[in-house]
Protein backbone atom coordinates (compact mmCIF):
# COMPACT_ATOMS: atom_id res chain seq x y z
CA UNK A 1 0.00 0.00 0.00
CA UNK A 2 1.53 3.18 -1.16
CA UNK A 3 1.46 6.44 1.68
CA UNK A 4 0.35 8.56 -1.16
CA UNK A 5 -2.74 7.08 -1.71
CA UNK A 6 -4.90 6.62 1.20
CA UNK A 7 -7.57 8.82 1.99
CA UNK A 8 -7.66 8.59 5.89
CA UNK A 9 -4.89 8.42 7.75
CA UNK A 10 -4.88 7.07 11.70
CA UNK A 11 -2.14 7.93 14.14
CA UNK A 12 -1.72 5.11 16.96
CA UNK A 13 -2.73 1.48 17.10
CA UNK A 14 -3.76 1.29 20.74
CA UNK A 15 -7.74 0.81 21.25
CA UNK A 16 -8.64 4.18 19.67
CA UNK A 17 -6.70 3.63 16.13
CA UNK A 18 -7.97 0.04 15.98
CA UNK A 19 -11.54 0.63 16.72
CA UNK A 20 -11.69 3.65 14.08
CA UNK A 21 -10.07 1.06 11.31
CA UNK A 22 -12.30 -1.95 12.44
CA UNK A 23 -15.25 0.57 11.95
CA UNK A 24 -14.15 1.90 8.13
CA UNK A 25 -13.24 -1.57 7.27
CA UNK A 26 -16.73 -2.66 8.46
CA UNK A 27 -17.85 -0.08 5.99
CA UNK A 28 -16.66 -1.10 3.27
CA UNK A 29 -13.79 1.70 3.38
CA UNK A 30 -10.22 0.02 2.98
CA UNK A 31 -8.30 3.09 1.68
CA UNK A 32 -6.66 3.56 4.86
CA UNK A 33 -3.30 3.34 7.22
CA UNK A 34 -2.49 3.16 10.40
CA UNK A 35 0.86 4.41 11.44
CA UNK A 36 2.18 3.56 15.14
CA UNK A 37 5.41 4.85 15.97
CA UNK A 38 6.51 1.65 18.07
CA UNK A 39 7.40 -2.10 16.24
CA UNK A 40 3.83 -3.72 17.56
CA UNK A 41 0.13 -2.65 18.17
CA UNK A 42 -1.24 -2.17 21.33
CA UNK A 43 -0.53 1.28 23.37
CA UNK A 44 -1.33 1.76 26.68
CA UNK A 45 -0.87 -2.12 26.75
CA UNK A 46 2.01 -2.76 25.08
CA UNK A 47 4.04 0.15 26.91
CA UNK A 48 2.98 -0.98 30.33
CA UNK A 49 4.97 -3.49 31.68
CA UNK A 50 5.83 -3.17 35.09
CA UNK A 51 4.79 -5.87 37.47
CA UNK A 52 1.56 -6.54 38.55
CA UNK A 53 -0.28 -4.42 35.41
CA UNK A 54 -3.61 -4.30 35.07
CA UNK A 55 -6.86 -2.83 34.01
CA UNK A 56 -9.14 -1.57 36.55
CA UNK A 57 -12.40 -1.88 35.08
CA UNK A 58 -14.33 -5.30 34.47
CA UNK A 59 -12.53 -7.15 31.60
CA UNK A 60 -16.28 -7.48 30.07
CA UNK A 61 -16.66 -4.41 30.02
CA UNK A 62 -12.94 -3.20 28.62
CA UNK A 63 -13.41 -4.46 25.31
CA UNK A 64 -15.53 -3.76 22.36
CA UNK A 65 -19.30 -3.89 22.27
CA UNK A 66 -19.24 -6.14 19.20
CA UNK A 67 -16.42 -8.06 20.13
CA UNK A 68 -17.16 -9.62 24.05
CA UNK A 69 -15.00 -12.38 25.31
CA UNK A 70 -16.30 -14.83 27.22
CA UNK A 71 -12.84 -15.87 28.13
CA UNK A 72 -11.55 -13.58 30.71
CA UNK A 73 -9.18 -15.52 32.96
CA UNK A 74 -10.17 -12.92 35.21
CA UNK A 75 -12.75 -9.74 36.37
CA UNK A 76 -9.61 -7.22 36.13
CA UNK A 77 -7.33 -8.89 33.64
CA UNK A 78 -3.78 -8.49 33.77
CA UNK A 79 -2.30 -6.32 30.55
CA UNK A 80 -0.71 -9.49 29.09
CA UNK A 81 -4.54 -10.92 28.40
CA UNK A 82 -5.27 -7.93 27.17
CA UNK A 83 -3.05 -7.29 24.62
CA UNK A 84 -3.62 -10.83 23.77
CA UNK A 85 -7.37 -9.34 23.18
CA UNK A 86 -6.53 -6.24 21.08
CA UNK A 87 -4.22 -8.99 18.78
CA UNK A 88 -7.00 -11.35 18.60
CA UNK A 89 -9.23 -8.38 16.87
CA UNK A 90 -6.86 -7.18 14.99
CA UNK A 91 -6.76 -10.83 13.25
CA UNK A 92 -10.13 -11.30 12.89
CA UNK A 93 -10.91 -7.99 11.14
CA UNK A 94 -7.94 -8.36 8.71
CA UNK A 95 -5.94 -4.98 9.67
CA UNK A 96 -2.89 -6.48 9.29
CA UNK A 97 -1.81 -4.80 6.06
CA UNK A 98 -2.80 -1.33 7.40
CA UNK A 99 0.06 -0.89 9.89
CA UNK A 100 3.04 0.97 9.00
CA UNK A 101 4.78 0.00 12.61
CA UNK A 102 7.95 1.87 13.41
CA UNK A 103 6.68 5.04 11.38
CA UNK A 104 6.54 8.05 13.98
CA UNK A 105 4.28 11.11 12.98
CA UNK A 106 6.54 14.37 13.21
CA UNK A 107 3.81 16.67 12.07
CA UNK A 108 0.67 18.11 10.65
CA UNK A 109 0.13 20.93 8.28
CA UNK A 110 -2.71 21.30 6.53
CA UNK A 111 -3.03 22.65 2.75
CA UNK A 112 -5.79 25.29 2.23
CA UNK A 113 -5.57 25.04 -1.60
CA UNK A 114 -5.95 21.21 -1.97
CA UNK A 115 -7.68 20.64 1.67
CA UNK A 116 -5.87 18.13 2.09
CA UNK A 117 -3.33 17.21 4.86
CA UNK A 118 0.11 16.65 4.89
CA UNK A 119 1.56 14.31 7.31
CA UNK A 120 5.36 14.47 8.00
CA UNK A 121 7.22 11.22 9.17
CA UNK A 122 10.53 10.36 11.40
CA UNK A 123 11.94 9.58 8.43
CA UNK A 124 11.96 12.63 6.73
CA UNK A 125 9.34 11.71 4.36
CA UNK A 126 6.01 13.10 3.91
CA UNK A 127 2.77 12.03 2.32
CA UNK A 128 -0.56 13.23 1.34
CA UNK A 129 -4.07 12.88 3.08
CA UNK A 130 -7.74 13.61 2.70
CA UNK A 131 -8.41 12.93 7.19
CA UNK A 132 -6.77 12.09 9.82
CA UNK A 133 -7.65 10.26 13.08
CA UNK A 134 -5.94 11.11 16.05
CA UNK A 135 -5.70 7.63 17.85
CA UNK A 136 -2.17 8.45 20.20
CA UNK A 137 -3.86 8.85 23.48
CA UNK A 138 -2.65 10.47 26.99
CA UNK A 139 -1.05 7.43 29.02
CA UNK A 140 2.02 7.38 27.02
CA UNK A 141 4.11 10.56 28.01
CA UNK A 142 5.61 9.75 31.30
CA UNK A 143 5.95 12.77 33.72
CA UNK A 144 8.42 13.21 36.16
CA UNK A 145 8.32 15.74 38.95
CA UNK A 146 10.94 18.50 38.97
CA UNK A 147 13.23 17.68 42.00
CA UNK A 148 16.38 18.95 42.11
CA UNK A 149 19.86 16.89 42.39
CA UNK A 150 20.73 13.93 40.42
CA UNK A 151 20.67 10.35 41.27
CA UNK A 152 24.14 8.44 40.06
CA UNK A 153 22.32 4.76 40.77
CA UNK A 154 19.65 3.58 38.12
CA UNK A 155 16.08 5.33 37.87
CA UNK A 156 12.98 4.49 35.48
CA UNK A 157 9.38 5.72 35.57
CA UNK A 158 7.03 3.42 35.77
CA UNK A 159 5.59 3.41 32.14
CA UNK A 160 9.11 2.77 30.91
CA UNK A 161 9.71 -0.17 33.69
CA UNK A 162 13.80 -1.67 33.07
CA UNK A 163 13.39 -4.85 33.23
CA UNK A 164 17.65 -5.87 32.81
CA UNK A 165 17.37 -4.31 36.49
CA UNK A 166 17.38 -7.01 38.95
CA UNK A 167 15.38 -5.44 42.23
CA UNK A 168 16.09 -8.17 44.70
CA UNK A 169 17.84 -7.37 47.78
CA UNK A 170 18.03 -3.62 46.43
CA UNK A 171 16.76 -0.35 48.49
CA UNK A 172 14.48 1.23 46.28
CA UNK A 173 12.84 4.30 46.35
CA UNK A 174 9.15 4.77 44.75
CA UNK A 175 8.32 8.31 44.26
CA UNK A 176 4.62 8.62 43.66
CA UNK A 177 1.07 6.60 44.92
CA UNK A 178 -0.84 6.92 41.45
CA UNK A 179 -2.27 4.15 39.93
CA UNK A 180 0.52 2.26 38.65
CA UNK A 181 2.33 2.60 41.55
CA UNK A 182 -0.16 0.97 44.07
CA UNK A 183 -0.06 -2.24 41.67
CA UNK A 184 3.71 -2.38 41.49
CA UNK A 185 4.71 -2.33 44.88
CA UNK A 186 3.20 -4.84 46.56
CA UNK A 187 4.56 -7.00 43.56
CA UNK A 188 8.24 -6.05 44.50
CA UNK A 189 8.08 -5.23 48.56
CA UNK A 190 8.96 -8.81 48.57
CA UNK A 191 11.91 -9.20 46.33
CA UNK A 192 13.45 -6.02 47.78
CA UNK A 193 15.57 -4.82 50.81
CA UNK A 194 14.09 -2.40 51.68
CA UNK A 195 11.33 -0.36 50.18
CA UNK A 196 10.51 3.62 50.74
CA UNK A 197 7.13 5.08 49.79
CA UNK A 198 7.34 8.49 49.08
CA UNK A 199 4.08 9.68 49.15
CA UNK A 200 2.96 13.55 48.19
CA UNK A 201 -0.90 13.20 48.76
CA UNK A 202 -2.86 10.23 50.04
CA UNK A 203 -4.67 8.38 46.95
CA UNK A 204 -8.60 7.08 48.05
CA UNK A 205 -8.66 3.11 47.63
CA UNK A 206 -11.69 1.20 47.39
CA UNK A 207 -11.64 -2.64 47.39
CA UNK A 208 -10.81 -4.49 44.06
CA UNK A 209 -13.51 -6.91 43.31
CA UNK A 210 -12.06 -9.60 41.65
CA UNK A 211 -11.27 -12.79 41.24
CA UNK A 212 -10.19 -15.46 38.76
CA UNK A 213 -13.25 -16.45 36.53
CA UNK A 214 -14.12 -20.59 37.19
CA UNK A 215 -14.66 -22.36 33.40
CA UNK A 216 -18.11 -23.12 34.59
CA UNK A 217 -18.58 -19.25 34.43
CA UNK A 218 -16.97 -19.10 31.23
CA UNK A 219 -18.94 -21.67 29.94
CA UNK A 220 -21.74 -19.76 30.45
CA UNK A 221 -21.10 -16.72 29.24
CA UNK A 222 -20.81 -18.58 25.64
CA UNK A 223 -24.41 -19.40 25.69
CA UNK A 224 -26.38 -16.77 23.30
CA UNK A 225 -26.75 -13.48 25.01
CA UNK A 226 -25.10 -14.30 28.57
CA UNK A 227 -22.31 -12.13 27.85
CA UNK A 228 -23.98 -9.29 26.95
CA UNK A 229 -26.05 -9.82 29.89
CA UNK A 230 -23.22 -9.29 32.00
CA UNK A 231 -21.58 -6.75 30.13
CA UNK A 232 -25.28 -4.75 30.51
CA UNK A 233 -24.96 -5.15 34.53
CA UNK A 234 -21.61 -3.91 34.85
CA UNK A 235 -22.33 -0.73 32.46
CA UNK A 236 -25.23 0.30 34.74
CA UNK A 237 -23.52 -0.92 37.36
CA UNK A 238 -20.61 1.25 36.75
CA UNK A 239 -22.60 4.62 35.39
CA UNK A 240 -24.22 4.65 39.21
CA UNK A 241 -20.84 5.93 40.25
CA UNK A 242 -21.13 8.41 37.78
CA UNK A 243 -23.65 10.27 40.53
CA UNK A 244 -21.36 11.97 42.53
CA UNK A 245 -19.36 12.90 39.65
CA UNK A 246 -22.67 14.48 37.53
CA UNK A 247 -24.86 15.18 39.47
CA UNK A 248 -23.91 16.15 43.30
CA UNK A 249 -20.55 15.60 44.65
CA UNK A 250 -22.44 15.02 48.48
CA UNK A 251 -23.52 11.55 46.69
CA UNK A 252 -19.69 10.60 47.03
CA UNK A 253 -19.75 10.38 50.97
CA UNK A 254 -21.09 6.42 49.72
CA UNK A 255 -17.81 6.20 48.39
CA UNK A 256 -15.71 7.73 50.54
CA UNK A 257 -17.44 5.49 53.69
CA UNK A 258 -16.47 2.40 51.63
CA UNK A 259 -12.92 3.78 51.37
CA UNK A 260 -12.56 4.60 55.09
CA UNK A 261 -13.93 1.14 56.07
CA UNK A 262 -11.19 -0.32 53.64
CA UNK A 263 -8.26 1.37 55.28
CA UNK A 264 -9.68 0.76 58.61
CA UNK A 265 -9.63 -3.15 57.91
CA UNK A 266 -6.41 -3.30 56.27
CA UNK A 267 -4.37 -1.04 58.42
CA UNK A 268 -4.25 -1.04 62.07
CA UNK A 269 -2.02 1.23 62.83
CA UNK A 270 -3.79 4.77 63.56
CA UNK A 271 -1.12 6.62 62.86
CA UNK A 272 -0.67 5.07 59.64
CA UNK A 273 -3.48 5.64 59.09
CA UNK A 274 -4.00 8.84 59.49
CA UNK A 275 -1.29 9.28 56.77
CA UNK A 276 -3.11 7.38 54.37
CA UNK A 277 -6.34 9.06 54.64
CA UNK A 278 -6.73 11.67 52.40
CA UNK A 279 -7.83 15.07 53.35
CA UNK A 280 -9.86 16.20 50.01
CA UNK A 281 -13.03 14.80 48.25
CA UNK A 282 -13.42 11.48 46.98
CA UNK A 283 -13.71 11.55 42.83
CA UNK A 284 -11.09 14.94 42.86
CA UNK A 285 -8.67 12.17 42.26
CA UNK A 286 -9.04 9.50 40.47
CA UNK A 287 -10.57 6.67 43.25
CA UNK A 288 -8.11 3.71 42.80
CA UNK A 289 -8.49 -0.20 43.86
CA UNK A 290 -6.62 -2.49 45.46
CA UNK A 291 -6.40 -5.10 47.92
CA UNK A 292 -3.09 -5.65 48.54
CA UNK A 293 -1.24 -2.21 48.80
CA UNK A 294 -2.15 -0.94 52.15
CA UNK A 295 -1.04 -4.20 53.61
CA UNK A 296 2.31 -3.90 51.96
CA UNK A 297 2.64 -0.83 53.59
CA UNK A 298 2.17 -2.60 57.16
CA UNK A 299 5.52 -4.89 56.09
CA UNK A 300 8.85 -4.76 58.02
CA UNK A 301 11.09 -3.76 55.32
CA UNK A 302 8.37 -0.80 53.85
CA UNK A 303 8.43 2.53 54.74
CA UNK A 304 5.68 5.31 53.61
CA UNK A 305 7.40 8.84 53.85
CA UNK A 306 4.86 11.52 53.76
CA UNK A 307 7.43 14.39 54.02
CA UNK A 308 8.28 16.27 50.84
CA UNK A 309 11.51 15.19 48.88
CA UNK A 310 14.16 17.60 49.27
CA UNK A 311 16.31 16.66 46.55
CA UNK A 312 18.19 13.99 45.30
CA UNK A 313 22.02 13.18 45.80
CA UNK A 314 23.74 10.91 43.65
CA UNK A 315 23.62 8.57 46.80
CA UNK A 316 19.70 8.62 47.36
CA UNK A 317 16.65 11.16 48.10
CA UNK A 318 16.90 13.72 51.50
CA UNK A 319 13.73 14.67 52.77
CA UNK A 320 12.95 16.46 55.98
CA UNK A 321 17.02 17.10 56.51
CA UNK A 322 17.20 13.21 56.08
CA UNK A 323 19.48 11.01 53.81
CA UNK A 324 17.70 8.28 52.71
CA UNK A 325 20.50 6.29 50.56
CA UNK A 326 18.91 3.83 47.85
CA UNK A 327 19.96 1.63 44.81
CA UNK A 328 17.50 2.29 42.26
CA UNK A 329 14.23 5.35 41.74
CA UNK A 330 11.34 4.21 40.49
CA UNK A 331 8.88 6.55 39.60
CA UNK A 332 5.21 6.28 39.29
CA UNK A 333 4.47 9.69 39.28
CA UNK A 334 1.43 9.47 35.97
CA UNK A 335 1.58 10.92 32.45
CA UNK A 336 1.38 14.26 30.64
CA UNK A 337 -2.24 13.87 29.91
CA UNK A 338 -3.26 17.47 29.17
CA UNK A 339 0.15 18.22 27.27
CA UNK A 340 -0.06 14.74 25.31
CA UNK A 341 -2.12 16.91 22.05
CA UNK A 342 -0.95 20.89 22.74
CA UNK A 343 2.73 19.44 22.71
CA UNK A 344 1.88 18.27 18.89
CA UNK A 345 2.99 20.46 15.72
CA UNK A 346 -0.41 20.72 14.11
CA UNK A 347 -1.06 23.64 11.69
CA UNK A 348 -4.00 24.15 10.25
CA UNK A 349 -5.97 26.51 8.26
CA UNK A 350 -4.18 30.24 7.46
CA UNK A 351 -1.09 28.46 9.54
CA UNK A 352 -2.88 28.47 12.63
CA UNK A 353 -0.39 25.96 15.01
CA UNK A 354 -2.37 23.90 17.25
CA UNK A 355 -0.70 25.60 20.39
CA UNK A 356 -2.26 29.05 19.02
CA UNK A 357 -5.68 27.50 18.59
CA UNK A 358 -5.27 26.40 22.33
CA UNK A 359 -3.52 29.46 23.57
CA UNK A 360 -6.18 29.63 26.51
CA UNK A 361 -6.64 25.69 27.10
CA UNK A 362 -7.11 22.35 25.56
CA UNK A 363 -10.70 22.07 23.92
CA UNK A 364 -12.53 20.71 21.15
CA UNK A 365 -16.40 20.24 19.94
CA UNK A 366 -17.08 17.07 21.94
CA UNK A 367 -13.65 16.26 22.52
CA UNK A 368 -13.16 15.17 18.58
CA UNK A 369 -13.14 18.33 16.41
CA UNK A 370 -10.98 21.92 16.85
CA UNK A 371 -11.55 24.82 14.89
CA UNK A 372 -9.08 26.09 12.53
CA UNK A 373 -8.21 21.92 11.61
CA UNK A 374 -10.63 20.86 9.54
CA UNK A 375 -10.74 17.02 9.14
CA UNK A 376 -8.93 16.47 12.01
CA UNK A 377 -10.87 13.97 14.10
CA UNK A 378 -9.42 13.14 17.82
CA UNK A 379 -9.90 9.97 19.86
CA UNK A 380 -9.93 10.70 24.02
CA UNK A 381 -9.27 14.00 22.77
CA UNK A 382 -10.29 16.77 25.76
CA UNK A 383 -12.79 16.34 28.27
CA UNK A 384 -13.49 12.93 27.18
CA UNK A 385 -11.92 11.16 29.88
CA UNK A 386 -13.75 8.56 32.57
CA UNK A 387 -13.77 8.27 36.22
CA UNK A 388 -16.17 5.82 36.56
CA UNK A 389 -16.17 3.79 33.25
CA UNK A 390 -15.12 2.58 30.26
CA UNK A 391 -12.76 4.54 28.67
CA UNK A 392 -13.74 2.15 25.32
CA UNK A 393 -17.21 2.69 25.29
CA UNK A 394 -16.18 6.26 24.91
CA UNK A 395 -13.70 5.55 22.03
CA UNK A 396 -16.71 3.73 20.33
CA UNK A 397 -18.98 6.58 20.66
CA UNK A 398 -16.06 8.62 19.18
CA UNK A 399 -15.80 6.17 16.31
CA UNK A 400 -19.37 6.67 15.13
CA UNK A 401 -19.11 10.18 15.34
CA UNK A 402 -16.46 10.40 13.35
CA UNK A 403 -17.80 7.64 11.00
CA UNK A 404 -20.70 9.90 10.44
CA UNK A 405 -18.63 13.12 10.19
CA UNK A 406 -16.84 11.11 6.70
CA UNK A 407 -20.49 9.96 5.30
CA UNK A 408 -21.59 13.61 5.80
CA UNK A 409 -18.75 14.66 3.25
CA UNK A 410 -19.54 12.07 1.03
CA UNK A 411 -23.52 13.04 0.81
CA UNK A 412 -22.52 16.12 0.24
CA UNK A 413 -19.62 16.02 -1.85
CA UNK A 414 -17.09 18.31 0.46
CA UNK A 415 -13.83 18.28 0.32
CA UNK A 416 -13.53 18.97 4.32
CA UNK A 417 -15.23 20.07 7.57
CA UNK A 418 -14.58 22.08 9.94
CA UNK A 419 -16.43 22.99 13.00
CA UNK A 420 -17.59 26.88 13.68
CA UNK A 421 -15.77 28.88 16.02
CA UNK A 422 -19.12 29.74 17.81
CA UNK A 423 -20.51 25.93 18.12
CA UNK A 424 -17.22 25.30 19.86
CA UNK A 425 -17.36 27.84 22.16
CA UNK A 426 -21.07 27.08 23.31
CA UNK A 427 -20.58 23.74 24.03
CA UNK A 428 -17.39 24.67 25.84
CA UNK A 429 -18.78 27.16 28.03
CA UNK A 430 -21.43 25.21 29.05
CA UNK A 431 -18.52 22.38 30.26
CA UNK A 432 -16.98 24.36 31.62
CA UNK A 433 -19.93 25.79 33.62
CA UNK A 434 -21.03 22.35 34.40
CA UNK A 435 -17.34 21.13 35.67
CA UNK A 436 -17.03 23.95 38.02
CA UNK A 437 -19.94 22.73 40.16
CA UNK A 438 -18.82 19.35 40.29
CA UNK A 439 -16.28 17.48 42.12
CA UNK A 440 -13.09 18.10 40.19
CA UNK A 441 -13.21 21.82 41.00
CA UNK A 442 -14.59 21.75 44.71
CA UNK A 443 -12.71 18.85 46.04
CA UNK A 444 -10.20 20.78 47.46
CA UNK A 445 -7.14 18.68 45.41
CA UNK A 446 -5.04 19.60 42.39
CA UNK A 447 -4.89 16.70 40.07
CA UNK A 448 -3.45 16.03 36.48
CA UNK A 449 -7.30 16.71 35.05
CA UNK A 450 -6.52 20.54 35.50
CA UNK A 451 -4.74 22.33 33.71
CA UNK A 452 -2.38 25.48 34.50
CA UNK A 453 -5.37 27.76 34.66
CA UNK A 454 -7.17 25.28 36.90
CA UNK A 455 -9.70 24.20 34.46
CA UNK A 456 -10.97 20.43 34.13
CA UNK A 457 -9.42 19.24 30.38
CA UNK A 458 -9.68 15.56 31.03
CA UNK A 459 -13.14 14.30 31.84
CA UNK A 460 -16.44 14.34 30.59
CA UNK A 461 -18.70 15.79 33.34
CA UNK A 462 -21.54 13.15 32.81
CA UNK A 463 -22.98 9.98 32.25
CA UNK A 464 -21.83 7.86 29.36
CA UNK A 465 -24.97 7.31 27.59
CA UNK A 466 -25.38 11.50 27.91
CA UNK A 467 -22.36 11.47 25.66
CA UNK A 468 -22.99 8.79 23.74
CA UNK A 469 -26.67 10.45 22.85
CA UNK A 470 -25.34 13.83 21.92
CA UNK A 471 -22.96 12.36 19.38
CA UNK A 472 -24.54 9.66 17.84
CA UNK A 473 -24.20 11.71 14.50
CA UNK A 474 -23.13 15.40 13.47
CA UNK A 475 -25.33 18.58 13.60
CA UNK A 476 -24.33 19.85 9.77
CA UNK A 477 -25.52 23.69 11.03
CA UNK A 478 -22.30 23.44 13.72
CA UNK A 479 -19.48 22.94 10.67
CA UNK A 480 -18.25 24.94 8.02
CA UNK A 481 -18.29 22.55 4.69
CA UNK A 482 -15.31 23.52 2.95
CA UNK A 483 -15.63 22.85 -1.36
């Protein structure tokens, strides 16, 4: 397949990029790429690998709508099963000769004469498109927090986990309690010497509900419509949470009671305990599960340091006037998630760069479409993020948007769309209006949602299904059709 001549162009092969292709394929649309700047598919999951990885949302419920597996080894499968998954699609829908792996997009400039795009590659080569789908995601920048010194012994975030580093009978130091962090330590407080915790703000916990799935069960869920049963329960199940987040942030005291009762049970010391309790809203932050990290902070050879760090020396970390000397840093300290587009050299129409356009903060018309870049769809692009869901069922209501989006130029024989500057801004301001009552901005936490201004860029403010209603196909009157 030559560059020059495909019509749509995808950038990333992680859920996003292999939904949209599944979805034009299914269509009947094949004149299309996908280029991913790594050597295999799979994103979030293929970048991932530190020990103990895993999603936390129901397996049956991470996955496509049209493609369920009634094979989950587990409720929470480990990343290994679920790149397994995103292969296993990829196979059945024949993408295969759509990657171009090892190709890295370097840019975006879009032609006002031809309205067409031109898409700029590592290699120095460029190449010629009618769209492009922004597939690359937020979880794949790792972010590190400015401290000062330097460390002379071997360091890694997280995201980028060095496994020719042999952690047994080491002192390591794990700056950061996010997410990834509360799944890797209690996988390697046992291998190591000693283990220090350097925690900057208490992360809420909830219980992790799961458990490995007995064949009987899987059995089961192969009969006609059982696993869409179950994948029903657990979407309604899971939008209930979405009530402190959309509708009154009291309606989290639920959550934060269930929290409380968790730490109380796992961690008898009050003191402790007291450090692990956080001291802003539950939902601020993103609510994490586990059932295994608080007691690995109760082990002999762990140590949770609440004071801030200091600096580094090349020995180790000082904190509160105290040395602390360690073999390796590990940091789990999250992603550039509202940098992961602005940091992107996109020009569009009359020049405008992408950083211009976004001059006052990250936004787009439902999170898929920016004006000033016309046929320029994004995937989890802003404010489509999930604290209480499935990221994919957002990716899918994405898809079909922007499926819909491409059969509106067809009908009418554009050459490209581009939404209005005003439609934008209404449906911005009235996020924006909506956000500031809720959770994010009255929790009384900072959190890598906001962005410098203090303004929610990450998360939808709603249900799912509100989303998934108000984009189930364009509104021609809010685009520009450009001939």
């Amino acid at each position: 397949m030559d560059f020059v001549s495909n019509k749509v162009t995808i950038i990333g092969a992680g859920f996003a990029g292999i939904g949209m292709a599944i979805k034009l394929k299914e269509a009947g649309f094949h004149d299309f790429v996908i280029l991913e700047k790594a050597d295999e598919l799979g994103g979030t999951w293929r970048d991932n690998t530190y020990p103990g990885c895993a999603c936390d949302v129901p397996s049956h419920m991470y996955s496509f709508s049209y493609e369920l597996n009634p094979g989950w080894s587990r409720m929470f499968s480990p990343r290994e099963e679920i790149w397994d998954y995103m292969r296993s699609v990829v196979d059945k829908h024949g993408l295969a000769p759509h990657f171009r792996f090892g190709t890295k997009v370097t840019g975006l400039e879009y032609e006002d004469a031809t309205h067409r795009w031109r898409v700029s590659l590592g290699d120095g080569s460029t190449f010629m498109t009618n769209a492009v789908v922004s597939g690359i995601g937020a979880l794949h920048i790792p972010k590190f927090p400015d401290i000062p010194g330097r460390f002379a012994g071997p360091s890694f975030h997280s995201a980028e986990w060095d496994h020719t580093i042999d952690l047994t009978g080491k002192r390591v130091a794990v700056i950061g309690t996010g997410a990834s962090a509360i799944q890797f330590v209690p996988e390697i407080a046992s291998k190591v010497d000693k283990l220090y915790v350097f925690q900057r703000s208490a992360p809420w916990i909830q219980p992790k509900p799961d458990f490995a799935i007995p064949d009987r069960m899987k059995r089961i869920l192969r009969l006609p419509g059982a696993a869409r049963a179950l994948r029903g329960s657990l979407y309604w199940l899971l939008e209930t949470r979405a009530l402190g987040f959309a509708v009154d942030p009291r309606l989290m005291k639920v959550h934060q009671r269930l929290a409380e009762r968790h730490l109380e049970h796992q961690v008898p010391d009050p003191g402790l305990r007291t450090r692990l309790t956080p001291d802003y809203t539950i939902g601020c932050k993103r609510i994490l599960i586990s059932n295994d990290y608080y007691p690995t902070l109760t082990r002999d050879n762990v140590e949770l340091i609440t004071d801030g760090i200091d600096h580094l020396t090349a020995q180790g970390v000082v904190t509160g006037g105290r040395e602390i000397d360690v073999d390796v840093i590990i940091y789990g300290t999250g992603f550039k998630v509202v940098d992961a587009l602005s940091d992107q050299r996109i020009i569009g129409r009359d020049g405008l760069k992408i950083q211009e356009a976004w001059q006052d903060g990250v936004e787009a018309y439902f999170g898929v479409t920016t004006t000033g870049f016309p046929n320029l769809f994004f995937l989890l692009g802003p404010n489509t993020g999930l604290g209480h869901n499935s990221v994919v069922f957002m990716i899918e209501s994405q898809v079909r948007y922007v499926m819909e989006c491409l059969r509106l130029l067809s009908r009418t024989k554009a050459r490209a769309m581009d939404v209005r500057p005003e439609a934008q801004r209404a449906y911005n301001d009235r996020l924006q209006e909506r956000l500031t009552r809720l959770v994010w901005s009255e929790g009384g936490c900072t959190s890598w949602y906001l962005d410098d201004h203090g303004r929610n860029r990450a998360t939808w403010p709603g249900f799912t299904f509100e989303y998934w209603a108000k984009t189930r196909r364009p509104t021609p009157s809010s685009y520009t059709l450009l001939y």
